[in-house]
PDB file of N, CA and C in Angstrom:
ATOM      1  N   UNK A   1       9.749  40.986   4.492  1.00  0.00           N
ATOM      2  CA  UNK A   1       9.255  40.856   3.135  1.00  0.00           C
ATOM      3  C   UNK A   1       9.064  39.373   2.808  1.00  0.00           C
ATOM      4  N   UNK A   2       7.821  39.152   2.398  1.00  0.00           N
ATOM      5  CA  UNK A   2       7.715  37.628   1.625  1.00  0.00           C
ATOM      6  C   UNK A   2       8.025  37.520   0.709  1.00  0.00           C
ATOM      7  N   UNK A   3       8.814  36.544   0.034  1.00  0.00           N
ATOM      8  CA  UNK A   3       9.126  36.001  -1.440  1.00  0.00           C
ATOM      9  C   UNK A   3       8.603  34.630  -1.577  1.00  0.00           C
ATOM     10  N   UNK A   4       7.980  34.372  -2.847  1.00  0.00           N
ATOM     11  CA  UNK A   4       7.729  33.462  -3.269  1.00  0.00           C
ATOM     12  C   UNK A   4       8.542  32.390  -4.305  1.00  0.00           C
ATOM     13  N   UNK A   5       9.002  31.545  -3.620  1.00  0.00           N
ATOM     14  CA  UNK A   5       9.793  30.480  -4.707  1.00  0.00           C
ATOM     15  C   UNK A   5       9.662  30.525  -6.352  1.00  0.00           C
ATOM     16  N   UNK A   6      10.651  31.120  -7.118  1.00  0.00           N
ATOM     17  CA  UNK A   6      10.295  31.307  -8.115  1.00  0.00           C
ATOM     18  C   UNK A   6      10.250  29.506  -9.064  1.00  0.00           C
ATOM     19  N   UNK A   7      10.381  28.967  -8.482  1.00  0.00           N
ATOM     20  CA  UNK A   7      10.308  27.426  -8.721  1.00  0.00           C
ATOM     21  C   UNK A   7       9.276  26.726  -8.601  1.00  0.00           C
ATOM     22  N   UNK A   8       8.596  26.709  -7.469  1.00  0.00           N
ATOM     23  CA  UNK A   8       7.594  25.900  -6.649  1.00  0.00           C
ATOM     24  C   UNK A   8       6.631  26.889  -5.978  1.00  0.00           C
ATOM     25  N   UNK A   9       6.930  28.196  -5.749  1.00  0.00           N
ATOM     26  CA  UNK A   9       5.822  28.589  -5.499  1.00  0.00           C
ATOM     27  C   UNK A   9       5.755  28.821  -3.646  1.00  0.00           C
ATOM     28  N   UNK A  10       6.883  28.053  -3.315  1.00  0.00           N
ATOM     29  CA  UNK A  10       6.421  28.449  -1.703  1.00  0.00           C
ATOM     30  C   UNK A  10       6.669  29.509  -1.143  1.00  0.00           C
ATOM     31  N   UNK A  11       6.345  29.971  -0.427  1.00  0.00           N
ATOM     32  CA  UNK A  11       6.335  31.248   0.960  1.00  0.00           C
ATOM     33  C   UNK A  11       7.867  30.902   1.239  1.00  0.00           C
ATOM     34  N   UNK A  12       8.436  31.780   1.241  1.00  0.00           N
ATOM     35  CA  UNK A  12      10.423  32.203   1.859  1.00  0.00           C
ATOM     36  C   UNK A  12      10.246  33.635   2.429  1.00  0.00           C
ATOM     37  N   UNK A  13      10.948  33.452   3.359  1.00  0.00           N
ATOM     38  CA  UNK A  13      10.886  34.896   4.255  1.00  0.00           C
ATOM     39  C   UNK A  13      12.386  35.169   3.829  1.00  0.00           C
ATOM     40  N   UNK A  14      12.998  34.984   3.138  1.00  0.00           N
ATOM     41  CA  UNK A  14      14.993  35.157   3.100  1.00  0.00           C
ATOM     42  C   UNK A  14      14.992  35.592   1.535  1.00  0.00           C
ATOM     43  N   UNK A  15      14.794  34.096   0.327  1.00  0.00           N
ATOM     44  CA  UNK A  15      15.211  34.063  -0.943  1.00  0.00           C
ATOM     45  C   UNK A  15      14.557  34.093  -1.913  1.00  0.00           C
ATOM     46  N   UNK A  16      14.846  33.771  -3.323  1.00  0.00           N
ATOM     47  CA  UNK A  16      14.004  33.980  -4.234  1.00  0.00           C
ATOM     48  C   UNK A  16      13.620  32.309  -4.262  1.00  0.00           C
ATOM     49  N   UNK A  17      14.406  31.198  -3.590  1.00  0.00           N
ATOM     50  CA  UNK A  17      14.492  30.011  -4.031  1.00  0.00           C
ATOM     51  C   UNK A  17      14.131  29.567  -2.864  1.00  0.00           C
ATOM     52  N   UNK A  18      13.382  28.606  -2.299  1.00  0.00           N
ATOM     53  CA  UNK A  18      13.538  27.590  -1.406  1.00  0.00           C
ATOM     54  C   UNK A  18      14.686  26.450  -1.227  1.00  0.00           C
ATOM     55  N   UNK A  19      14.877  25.906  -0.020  1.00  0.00           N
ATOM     56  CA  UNK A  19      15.804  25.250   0.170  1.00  0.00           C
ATOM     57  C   UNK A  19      15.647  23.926  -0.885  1.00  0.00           C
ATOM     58  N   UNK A  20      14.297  23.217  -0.911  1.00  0.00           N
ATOM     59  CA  UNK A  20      14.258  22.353  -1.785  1.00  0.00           C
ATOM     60  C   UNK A  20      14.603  22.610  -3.208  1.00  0.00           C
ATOM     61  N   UNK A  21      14.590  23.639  -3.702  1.00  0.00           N
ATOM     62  CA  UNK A  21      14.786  24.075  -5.041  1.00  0.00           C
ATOM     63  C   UNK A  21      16.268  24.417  -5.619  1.00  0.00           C
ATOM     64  N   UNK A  22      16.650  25.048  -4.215  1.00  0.00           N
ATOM     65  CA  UNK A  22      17.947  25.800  -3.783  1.00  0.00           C
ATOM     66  C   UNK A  22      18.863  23.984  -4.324  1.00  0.00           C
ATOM     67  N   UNK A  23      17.958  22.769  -3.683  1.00  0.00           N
ATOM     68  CA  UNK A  23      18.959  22.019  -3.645  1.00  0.00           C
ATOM     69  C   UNK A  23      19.075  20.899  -5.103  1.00  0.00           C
ATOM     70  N   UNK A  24      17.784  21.374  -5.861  1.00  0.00           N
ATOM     71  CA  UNK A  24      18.162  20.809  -7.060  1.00  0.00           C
ATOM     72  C   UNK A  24      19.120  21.889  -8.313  1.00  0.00           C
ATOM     73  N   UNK A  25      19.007  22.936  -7.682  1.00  0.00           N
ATOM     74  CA  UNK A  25      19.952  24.037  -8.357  1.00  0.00           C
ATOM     75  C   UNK A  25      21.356  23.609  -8.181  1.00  0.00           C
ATOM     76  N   UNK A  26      21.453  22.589  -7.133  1.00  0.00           N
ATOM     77  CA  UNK A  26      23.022  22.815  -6.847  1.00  0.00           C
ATOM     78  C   UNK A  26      23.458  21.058  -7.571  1.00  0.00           C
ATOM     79  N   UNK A  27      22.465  20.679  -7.792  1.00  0.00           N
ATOM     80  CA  UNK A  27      22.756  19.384  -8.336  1.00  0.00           C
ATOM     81  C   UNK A  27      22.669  19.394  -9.998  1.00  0.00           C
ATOM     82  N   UNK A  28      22.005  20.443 -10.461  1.00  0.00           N
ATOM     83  CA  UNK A  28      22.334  21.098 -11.933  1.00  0.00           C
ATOM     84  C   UNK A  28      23.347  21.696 -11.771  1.00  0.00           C
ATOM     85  N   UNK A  29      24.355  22.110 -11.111  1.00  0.00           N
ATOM     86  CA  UNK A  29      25.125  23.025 -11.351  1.00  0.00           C
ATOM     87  C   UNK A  29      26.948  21.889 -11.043  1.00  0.00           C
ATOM     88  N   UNK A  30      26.584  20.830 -10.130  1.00  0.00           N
ATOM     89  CA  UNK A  30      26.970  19.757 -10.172  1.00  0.00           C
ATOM     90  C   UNK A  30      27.364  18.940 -11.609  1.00  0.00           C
ATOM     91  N   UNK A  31      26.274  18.482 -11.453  1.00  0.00           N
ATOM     92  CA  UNK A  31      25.901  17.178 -12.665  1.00  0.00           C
ATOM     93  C   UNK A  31      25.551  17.832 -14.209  1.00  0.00           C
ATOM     94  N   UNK A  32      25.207  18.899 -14.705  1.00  0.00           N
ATOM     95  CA  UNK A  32      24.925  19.782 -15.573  1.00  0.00           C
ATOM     96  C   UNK A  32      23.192  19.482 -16.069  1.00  0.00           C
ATOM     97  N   UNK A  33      22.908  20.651 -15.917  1.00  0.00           N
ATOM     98  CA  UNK A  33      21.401  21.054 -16.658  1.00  0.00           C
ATOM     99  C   UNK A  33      20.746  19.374 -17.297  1.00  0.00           C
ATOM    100  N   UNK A  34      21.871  19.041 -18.458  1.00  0.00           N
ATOM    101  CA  UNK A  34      20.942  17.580 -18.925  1.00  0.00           C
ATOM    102  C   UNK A  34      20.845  16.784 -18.103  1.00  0.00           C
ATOM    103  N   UNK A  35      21.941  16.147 -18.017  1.00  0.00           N
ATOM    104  CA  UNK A  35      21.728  15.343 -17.069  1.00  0.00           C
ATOM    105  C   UNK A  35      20.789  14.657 -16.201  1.00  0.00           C
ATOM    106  N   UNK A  36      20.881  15.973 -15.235  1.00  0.00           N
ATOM    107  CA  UNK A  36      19.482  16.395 -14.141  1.00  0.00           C
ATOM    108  C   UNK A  36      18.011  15.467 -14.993  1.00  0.00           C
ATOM    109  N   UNK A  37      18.223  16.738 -16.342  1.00  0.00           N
ATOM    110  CA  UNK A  37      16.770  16.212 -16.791  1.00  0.00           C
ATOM    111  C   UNK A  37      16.100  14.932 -17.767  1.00  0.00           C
ATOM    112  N   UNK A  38      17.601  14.495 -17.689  1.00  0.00           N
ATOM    113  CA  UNK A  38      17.775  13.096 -18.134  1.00  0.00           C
ATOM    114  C   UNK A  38      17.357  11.926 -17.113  1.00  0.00           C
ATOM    115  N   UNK A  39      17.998  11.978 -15.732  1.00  0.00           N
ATOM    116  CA  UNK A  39      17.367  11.618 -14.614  1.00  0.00           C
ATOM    117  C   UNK A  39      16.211  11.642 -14.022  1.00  0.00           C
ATOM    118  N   UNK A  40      15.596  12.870 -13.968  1.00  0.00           N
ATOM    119  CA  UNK A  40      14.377  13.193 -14.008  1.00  0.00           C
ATOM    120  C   UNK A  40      13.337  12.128 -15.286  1.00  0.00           C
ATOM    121  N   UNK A  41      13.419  12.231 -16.012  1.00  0.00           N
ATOM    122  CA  UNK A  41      12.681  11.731 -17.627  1.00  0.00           C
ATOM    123  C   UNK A  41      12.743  10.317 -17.151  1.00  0.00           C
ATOM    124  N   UNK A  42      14.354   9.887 -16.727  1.00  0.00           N
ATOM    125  CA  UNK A  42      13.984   8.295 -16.528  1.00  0.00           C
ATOM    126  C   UNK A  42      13.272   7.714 -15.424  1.00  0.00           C
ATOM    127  N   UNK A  43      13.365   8.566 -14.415  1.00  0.00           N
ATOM    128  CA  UNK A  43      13.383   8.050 -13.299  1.00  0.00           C
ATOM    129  C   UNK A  43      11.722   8.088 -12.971  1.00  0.00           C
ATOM    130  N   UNK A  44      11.145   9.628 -13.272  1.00  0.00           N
ATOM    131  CA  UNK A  44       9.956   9.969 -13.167  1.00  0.00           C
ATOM    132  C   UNK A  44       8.762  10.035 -14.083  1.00  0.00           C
ATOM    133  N   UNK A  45       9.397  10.402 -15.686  1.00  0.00           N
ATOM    134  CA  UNK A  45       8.424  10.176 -16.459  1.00  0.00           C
ATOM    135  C   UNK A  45       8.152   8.844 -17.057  1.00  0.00           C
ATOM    136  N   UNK A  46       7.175   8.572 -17.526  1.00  0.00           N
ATOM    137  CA  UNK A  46       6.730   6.691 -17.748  1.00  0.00           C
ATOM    138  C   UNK A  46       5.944   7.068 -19.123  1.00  0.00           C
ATOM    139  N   UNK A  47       6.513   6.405 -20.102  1.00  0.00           N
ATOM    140  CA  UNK A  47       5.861   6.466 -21.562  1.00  0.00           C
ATOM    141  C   UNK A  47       4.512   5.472 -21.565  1.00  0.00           C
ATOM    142  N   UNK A  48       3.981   5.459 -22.296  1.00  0.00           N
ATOM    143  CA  UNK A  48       2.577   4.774 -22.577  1.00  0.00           C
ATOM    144  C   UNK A  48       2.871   3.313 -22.800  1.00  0.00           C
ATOM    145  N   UNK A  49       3.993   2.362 -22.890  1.00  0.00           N
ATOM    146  CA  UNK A  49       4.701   1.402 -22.618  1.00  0.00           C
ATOM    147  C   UNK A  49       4.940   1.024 -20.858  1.00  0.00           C
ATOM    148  N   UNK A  50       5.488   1.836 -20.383  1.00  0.00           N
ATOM    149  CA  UNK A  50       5.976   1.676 -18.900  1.00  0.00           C
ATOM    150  C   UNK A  50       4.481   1.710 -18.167  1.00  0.00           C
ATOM    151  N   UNK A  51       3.776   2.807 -18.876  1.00  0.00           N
ATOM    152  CA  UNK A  51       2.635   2.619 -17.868  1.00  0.00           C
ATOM    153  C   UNK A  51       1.312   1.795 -18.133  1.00  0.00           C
ATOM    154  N   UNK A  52       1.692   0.842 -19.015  1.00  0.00           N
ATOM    155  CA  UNK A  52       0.559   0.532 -19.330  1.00  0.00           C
ATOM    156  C   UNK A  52       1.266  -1.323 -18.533  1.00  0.00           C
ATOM    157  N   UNK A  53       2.367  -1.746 -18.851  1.00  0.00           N
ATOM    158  CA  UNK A  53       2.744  -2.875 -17.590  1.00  0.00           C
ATOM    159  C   UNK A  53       2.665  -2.414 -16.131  1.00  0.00           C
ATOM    160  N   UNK A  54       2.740  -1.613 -15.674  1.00  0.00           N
ATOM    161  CA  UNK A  54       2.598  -0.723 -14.390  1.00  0.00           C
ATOM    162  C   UNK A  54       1.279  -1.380 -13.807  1.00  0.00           C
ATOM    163  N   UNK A  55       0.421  -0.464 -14.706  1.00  0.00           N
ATOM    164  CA  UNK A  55      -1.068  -0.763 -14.716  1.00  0.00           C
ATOM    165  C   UNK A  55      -1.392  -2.247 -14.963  1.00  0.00           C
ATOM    166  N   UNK A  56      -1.220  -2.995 -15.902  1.00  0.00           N
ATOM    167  CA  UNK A  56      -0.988  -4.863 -15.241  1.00  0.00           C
ATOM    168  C   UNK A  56      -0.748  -4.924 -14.191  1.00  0.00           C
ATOM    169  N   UNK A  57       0.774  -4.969 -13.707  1.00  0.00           N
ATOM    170  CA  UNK A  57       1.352  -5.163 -12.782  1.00  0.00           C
ATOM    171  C   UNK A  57       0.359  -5.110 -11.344  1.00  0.00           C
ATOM    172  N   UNK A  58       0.027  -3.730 -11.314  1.00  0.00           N
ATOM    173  CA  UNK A  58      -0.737  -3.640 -10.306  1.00  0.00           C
ATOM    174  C   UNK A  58      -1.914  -4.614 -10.220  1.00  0.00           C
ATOM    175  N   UNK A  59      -2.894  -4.528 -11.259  1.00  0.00           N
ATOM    176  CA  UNK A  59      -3.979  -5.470 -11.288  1.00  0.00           C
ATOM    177  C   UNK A  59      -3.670  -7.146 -11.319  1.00  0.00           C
ATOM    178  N   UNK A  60      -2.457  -7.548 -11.449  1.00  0.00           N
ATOM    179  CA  UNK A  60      -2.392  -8.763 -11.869  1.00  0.00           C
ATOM    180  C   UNK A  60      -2.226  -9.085  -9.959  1.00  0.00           C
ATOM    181  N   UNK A  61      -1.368  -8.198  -9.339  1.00  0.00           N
ATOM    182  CA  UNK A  61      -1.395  -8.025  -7.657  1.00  0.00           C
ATOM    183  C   UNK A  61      -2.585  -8.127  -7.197  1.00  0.00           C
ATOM    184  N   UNK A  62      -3.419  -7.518  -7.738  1.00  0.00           N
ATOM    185  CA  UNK A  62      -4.767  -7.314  -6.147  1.00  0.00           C
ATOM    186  C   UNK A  62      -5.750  -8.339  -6.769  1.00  0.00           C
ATOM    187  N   UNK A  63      -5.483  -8.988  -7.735  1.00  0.00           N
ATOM    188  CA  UNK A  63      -6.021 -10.057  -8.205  1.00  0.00           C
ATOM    189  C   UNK A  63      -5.513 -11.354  -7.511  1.00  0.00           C
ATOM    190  N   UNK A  64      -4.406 -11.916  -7.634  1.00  0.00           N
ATOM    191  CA  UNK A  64      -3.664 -12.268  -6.709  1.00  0.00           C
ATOM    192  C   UNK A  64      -4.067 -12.674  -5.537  1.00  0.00           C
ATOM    193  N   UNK A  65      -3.823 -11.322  -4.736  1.00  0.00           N
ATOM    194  CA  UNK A  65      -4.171 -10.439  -3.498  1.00  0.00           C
ATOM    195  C   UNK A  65      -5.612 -11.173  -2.975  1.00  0.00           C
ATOM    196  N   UNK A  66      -6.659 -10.733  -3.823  1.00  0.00           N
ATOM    197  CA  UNK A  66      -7.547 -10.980  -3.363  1.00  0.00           C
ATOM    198  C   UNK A  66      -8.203 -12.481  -3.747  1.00  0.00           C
ATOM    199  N   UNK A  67      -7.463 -13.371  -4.323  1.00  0.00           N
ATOM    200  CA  UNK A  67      -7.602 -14.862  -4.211  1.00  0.00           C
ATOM    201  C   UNK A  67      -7.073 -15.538  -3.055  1.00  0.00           C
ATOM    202  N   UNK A  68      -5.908 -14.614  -2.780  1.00  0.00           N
ATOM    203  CA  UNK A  68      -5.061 -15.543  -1.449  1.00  0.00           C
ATOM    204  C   UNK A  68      -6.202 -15.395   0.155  1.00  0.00           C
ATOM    205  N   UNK A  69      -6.642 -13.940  -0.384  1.00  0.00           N
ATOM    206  CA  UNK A  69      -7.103 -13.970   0.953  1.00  0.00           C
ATOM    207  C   UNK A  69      -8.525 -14.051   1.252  1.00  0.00           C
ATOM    208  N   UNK A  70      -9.508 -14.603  -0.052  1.00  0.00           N
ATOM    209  CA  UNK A  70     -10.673 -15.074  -0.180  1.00  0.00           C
ATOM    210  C   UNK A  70     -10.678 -16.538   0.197  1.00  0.00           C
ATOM    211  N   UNK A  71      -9.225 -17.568  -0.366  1.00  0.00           N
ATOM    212  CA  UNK A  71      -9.558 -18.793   0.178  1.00  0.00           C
ATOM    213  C   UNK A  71      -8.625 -18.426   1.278  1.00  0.00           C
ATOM    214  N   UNK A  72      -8.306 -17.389   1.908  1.00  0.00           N
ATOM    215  CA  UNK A  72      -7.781 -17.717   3.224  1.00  0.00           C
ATOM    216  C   UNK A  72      -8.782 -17.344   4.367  1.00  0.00           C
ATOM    217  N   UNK A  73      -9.538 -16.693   4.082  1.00  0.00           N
ATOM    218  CA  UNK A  73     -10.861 -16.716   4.706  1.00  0.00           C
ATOM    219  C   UNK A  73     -11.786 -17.863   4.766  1.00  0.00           C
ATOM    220  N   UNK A  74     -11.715 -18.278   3.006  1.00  0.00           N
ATOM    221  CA  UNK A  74     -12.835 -19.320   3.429  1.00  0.00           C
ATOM    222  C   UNK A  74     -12.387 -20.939   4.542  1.00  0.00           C
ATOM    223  N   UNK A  75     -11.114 -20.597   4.073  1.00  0.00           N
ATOM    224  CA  UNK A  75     -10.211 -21.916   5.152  1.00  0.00           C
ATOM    225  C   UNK A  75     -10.792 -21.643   6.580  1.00  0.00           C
ATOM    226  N   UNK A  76     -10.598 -20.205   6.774  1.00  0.00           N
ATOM    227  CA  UNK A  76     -11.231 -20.049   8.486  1.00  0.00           C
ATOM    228  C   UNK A  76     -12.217 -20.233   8.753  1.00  0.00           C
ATOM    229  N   UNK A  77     -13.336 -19.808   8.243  1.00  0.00           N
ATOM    230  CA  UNK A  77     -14.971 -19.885   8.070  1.00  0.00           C
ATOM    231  C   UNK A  77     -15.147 -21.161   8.073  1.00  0.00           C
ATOM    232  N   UNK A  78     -14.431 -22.104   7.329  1.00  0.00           N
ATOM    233  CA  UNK A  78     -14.924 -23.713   7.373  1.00  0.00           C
ATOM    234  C   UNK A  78     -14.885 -24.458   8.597  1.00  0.00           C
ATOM    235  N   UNK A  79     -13.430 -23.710   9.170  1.00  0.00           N
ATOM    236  CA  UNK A  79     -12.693 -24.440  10.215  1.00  0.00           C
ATOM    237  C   UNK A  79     -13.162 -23.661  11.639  1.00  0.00           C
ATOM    238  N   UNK A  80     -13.897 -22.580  11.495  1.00  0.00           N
ATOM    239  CA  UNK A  80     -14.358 -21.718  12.971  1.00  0.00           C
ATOM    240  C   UNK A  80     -15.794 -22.758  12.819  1.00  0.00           C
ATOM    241  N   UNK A  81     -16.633 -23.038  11.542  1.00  0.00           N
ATOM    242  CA  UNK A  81     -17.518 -23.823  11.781  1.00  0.00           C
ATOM    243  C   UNK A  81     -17.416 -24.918  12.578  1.00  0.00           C
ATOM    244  N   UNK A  82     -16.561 -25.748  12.002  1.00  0.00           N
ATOM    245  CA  UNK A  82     -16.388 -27.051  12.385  1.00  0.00           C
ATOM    246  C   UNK A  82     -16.129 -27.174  13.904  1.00  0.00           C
ATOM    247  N   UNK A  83     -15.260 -26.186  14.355  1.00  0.00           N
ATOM    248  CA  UNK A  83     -15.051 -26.138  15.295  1.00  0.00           C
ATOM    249  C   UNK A  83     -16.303 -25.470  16.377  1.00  0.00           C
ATOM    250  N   UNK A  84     -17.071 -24.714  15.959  1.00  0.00           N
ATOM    251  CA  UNK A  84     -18.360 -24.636  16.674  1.00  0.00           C
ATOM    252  C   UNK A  84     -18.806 -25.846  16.674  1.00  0.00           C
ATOM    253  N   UNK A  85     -19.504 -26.187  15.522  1.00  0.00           N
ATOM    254  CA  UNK A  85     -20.535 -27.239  15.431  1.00  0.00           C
ATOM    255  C   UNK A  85     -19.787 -28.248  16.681  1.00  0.00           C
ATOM    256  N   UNK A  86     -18.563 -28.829  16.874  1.00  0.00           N
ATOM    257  CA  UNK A  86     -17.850 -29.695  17.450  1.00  0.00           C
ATOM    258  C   UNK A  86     -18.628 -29.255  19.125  1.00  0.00           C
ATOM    259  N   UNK A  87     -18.446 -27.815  19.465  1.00  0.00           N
ATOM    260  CA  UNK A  87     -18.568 -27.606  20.873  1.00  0.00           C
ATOM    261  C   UNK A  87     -19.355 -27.555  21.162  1.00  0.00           C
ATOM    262  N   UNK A  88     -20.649 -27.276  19.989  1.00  0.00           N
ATOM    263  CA  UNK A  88     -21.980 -27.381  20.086  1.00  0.00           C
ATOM    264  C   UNK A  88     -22.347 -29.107  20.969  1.00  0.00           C
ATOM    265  N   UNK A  89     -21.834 -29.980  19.942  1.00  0.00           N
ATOM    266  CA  UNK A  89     -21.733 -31.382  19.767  1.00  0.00           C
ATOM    267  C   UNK A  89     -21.828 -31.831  21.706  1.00  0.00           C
ATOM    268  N   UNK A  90     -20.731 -30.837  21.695  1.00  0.00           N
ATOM    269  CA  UNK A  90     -19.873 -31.373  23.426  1.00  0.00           C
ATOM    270  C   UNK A  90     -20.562 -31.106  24.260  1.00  0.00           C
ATOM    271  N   UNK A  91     -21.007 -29.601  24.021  1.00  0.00           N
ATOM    272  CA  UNK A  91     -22.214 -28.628  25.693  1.00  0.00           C
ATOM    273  C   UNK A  91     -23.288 -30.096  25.253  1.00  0.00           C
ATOM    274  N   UNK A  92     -23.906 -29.915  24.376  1.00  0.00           N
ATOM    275  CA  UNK A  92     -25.203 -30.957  24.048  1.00  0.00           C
ATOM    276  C   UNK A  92     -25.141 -31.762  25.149  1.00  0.00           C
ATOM    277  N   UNK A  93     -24.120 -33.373  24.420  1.00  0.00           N
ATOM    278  CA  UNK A  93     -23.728 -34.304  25.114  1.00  0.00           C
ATOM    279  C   UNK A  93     -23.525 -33.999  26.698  1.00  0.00           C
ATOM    280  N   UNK A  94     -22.690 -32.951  27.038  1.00  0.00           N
ATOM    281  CA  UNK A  94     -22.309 -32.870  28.034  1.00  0.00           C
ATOM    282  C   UNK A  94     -24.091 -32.550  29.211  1.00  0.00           C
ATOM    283  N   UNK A  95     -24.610 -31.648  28.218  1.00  0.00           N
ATOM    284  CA  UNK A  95     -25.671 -31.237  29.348  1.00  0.00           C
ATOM    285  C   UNK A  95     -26.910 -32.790  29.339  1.00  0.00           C
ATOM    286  N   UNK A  96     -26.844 -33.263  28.368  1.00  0.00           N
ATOM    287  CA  UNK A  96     -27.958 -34.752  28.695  1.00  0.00           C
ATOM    288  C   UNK A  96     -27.247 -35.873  29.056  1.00  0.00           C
ATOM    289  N   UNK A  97     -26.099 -36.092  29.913  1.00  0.00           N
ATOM    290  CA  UNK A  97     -25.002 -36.856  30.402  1.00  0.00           C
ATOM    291  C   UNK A  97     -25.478 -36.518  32.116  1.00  0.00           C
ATOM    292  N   UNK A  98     -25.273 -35.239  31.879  1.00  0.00           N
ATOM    293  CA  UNK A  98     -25.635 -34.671  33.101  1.00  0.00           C
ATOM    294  C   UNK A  98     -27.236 -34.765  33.772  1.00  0.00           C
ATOM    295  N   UNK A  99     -28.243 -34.384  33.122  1.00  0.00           N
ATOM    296  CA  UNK A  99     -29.298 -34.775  32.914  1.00  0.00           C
ATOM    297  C   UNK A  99     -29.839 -36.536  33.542  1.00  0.00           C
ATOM    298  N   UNK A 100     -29.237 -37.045  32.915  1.00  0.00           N
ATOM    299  CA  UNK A 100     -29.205 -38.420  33.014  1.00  0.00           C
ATOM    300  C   UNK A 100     -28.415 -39.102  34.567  1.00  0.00           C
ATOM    301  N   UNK A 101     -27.489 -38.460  34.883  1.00  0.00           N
ATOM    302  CA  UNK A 101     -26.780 -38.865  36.152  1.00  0.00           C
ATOM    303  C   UNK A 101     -27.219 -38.359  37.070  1.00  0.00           C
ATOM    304  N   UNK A 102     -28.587 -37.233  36.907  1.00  0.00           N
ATOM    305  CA  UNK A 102     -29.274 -36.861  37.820  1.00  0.00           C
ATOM    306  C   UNK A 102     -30.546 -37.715  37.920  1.00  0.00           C
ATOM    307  N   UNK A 103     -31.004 -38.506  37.358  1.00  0.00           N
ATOM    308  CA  UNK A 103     -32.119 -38.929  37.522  1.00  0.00           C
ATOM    309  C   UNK A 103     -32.022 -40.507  38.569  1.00  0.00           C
TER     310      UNK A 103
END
């Protein structure tokens, strides 16, 4: 016989409860009913205060985020140039050096 978690809804071949459910039952029965949902409220729900620094928070990050690693790019890009142009500089020299010690 299948039973369905009268909690959550999942597939149990045994109970009316799943083990996950089974195990916040035993932590209400622990800690008492409020509690639980006192914990729950703080821990998980976020008032229009909490989530609205949240939401900063995050954006003030990938703002951040994406300054550090725009001039940390452009640092490379300057410096992979320079450093071409340099070897460019060298084959050049090097091949009309050569050029020249052949003639």
């Amino acid at each position: 016989m299948v039973l369905d978690c009268k909690l959550c809804g999942e597939i149990s071949l045994t109970r009316y409860i799943c083990e996950d459910c089974n195990f916040i039952k035993d932590c209400i029965n622990i800690y008492s009913k409020e509690t639980v949902i006192d914990v729950i409220r703080r821990t998980l729900i976020r008032n229009d205060k909490q989530r609205t620094y949240k939401i900063d928070t995050i954006i003030k990050e990938r703002l951040n985020n994406e300054l550090d690693d725009s001039t940390y790019i452009n640092k490379d890009e300057e410096q992979e140039r320079k450093e071409l142009k340099e070897k460019s500089h060298r084959e050049i020299k090097k091949k009309v050096l050569e050029k020249f010690n052949k003639i």
